[in-house]
Every structure is written in C-alpha cells, then in structure tokens.
Protein backbone atom coordinates (compact mmCIF):
# COMPACT_ATOMS: atom_id res chain seq x y z
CA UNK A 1 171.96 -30.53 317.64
CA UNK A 2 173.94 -27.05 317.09
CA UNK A 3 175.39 -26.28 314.12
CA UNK A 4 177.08 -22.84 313.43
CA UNK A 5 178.22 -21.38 309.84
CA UNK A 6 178.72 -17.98 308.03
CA UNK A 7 179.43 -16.23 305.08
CA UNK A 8 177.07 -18.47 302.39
CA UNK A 9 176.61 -15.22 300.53
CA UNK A 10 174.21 -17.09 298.66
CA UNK A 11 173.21 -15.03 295.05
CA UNK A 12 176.59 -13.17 295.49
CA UNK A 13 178.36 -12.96 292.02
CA UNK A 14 181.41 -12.07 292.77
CA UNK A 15 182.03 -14.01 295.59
CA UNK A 16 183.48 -16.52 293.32
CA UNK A 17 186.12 -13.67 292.04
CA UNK A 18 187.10 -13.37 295.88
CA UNK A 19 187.22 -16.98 297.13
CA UNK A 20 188.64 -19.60 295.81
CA UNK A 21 185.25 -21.91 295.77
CA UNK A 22 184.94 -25.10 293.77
CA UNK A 23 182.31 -23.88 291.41
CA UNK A 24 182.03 -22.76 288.32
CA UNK A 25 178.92 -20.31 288.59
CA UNK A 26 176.44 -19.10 291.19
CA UNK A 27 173.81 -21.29 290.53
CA UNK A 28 176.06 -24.71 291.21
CA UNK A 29 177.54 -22.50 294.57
CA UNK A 30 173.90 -22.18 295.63
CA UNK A 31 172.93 -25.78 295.13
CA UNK A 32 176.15 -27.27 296.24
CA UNK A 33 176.00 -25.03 299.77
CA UNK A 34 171.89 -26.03 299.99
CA UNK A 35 173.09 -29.96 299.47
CA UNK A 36 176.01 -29.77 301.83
CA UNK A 37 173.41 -27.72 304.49
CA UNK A 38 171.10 -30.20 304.26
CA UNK A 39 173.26 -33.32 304.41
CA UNK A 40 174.31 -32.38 308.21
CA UNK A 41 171.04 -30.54 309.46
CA UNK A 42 168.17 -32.01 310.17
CA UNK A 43 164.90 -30.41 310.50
CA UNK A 44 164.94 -30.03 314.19
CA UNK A 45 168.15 -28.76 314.69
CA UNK A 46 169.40 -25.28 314.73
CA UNK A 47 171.66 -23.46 313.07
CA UNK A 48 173.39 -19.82 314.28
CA UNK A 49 174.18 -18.29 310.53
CA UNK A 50 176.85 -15.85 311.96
CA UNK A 51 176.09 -13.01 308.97
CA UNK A 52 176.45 -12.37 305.09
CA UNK A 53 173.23 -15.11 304.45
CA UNK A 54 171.98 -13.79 300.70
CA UNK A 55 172.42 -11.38 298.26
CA UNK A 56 169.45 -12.33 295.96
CA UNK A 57 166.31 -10.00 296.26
CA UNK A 58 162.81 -11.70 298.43
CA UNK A 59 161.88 -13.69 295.91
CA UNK A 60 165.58 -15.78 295.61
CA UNK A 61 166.38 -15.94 299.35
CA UNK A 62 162.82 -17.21 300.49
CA UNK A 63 163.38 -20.07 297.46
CA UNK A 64 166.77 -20.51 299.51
CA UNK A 65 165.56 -20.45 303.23
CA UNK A 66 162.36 -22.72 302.05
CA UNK A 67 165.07 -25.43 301.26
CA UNK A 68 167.15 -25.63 304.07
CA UNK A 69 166.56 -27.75 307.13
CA UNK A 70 166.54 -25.84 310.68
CA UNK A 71 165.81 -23.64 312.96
CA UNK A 72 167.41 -21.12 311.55
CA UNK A 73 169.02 -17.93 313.84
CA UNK A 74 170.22 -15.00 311.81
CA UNK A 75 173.92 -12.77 313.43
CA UNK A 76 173.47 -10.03 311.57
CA UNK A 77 176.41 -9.59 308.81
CA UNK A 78 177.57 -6.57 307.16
CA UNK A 79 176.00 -7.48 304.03
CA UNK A 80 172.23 -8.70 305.36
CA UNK A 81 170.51 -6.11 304.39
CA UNK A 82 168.21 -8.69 302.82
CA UNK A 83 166.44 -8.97 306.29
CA UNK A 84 164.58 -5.40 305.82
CA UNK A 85 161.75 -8.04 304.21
CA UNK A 86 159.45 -8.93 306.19
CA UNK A 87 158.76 -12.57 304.86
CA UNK A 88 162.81 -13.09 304.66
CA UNK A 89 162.69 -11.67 308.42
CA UNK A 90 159.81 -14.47 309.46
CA UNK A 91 162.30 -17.27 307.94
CA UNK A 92 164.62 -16.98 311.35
CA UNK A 93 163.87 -17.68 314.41
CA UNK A 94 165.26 -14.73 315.07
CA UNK A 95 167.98 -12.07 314.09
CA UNK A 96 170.74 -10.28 316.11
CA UNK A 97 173.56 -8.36 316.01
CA UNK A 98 175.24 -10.68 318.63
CA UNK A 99 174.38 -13.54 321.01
CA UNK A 100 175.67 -15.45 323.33
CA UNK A 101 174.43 -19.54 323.30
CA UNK A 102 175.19 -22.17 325.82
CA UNK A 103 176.32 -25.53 324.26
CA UNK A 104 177.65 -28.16 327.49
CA UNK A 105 177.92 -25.22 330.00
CA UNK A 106 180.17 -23.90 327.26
CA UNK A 107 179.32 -20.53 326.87
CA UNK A 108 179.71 -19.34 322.51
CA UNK A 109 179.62 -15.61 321.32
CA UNK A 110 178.55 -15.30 318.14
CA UNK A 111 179.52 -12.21 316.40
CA UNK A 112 180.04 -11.67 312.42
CA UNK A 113 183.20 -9.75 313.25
CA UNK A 114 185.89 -11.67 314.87
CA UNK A 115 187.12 -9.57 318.20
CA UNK A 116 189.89 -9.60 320.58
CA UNK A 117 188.07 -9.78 323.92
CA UNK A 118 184.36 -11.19 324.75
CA UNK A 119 182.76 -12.08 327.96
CA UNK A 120 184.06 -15.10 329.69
CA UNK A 121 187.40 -15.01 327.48
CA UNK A 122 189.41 -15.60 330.44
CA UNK A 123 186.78 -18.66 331.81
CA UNK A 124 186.91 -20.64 328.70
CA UNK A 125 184.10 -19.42 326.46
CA UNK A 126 184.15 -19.15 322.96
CA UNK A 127 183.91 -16.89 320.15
CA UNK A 128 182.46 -18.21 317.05
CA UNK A 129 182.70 -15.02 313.80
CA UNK A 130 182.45 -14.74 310.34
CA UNK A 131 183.50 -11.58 307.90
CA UNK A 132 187.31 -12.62 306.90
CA UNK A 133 186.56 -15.51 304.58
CA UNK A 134 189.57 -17.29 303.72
CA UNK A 135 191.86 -14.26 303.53
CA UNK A 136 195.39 -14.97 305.26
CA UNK A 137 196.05 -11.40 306.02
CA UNK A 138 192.84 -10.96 307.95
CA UNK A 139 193.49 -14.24 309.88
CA UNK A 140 196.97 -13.26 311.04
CA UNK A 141 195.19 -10.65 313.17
CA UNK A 142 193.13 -13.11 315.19
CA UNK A 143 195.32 -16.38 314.88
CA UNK A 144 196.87 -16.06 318.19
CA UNK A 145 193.47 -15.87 319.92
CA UNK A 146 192.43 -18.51 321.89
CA UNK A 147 189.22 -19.62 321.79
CA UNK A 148 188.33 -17.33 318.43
CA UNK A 149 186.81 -19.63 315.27
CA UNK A 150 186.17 -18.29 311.91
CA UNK A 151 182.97 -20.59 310.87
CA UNK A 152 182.78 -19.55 307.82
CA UNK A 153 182.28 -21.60 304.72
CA UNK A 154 185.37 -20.55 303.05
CA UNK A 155 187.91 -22.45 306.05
CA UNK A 156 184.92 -25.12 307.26
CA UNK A 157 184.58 -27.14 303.24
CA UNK A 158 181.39 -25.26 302.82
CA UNK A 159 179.26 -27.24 305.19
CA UNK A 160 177.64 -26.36 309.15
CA UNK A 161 180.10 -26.92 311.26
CA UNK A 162 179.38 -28.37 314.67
CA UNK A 163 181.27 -27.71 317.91
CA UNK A 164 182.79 -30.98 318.05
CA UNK A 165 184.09 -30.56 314.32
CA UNK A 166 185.26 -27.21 315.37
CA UNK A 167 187.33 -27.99 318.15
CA UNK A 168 188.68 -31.47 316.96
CA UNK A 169 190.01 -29.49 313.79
CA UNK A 170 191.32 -26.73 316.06
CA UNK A 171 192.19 -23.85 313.62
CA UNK A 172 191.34 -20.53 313.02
C-alpha cells in the first residue's frame, strides 16, 4: 500500500500560530500526527513524505521516525534541513528533491512545491505537493489545475492519505 502526506512539521512551534490545528501544544500535535500515522500505515507499506518532516534537532526526530510504521521516502521540503544527519538520513529509504512513482499505471510527481506543468500532465498523471498548508490565497493559484493535490496534513485531517482517498475527495 501507498500512502502520500506532507507538511507534519513535527517539533515546529509555531506551526500551531499558522494553522488552525486541533491541539493545544506541540507535544499533543506530535502524538496525535504519530497516532493518526500509525492507525493507516502498516509496517510494510510506504509512505512518500512530500517535505517539511521535523523541526526538532537528531535526537527528537529519530524518537519520531523510530515510531512510525513504513517505508518511509523523504521529497525534500524547504524546511528539511534536518536530513544533513546522518542517522536522520538512514531513517528513509531514501530522499529527493522530486520523484516520479507509478501507482496502477498511474504515473504521480511528487514535488513539495505545487507547479503548473509536470511530465505526463496532458496523459493523465498526477501531481501530488506540499508547501501551502491550508492557506486559501496560495490555493487559488493552483485550484484550477487538474490533476494537482495538496497532501498535506493541514487539508487531508492530519492523517496519510492514500490515492483512493485522494481522488474520491477530489479537492485541492
């Protein structure tokens, strides 16, 4: 099973100051995004993170990684910088700045940034991104593409999404 998500920002203060997430401190953000991970993802499956994983130093993010289930693929995010560690780097699979997987002949480009045009647009391939969280403005820029999904916890009730839930929900 594939399951695609973005933007945990797990150890990121402020985050709740940007986003309007349902909990009251960092700590119960964490543990509620580890629970909700691990209630869809099982220990063979993997998951394409598509950027912005952690902002807690080595020590916080391996505690993080060593919890969740998956095989865990890293799309490198504007704010990963926590992947210049070597032990945090040997917790993926592997790590990119952008990929393109194959789910039912479908091909998916994963990207942290959501773009305008990608290969195969025209052919019916997908563009999975991250980056714009829940914020309106940003998503009236990439609404009216086709085929463009924002999987990131912020519009997907801060779970994995799969690409059945992604399509049968059908929004940007």
């Amino acid at each position: 099973m594939n399951w695609y998500t973005a933007d945990l920002h797990f150890w990121h203060y402020n985050i709740l100051k940007y986003e309007p997430r349902p909990y009251k401190d960092i700590i119960e953000m964490n543990e509620g995004l580890i629970n909700n991970w691990n209630k869809k993802v099982q220990k063979n499956d993997n998951i394409y993170i598509v950027g912005d994983f952690s902002f807690g130093d080595a020590n916080q993010t391996l505690n993080i990684l060593n919890r969740l289930q998956g095989k865990k693929y890293l799309i490198k995010g504007n704010h990963d910088r926590i992947i210049n560690n070597s032990e945090v780097r040997n917790k993926f699979e592997w790590i990119k700045e952008y990929y393109v997987v194959k789910e039912n002949s479908t091909p998916i480009i994963l990207f942290h940034y959501p773009i305008q045009t990608w290969d195969r647009k025209h052919y019916g391939s997908l563009h999975f991104y991250g980056h714009v969280h829940s914020n309106i403005s940003d998503h009236s820029l990439v609404n009216n593409i086709p085929n463009a999904y924002n999987v990131g916890v912020d519009v997907c009730d801060f779970e994995p999404v799969s690409l059945k839930e992604i399509l049968d929900k059908n929004t940007i």
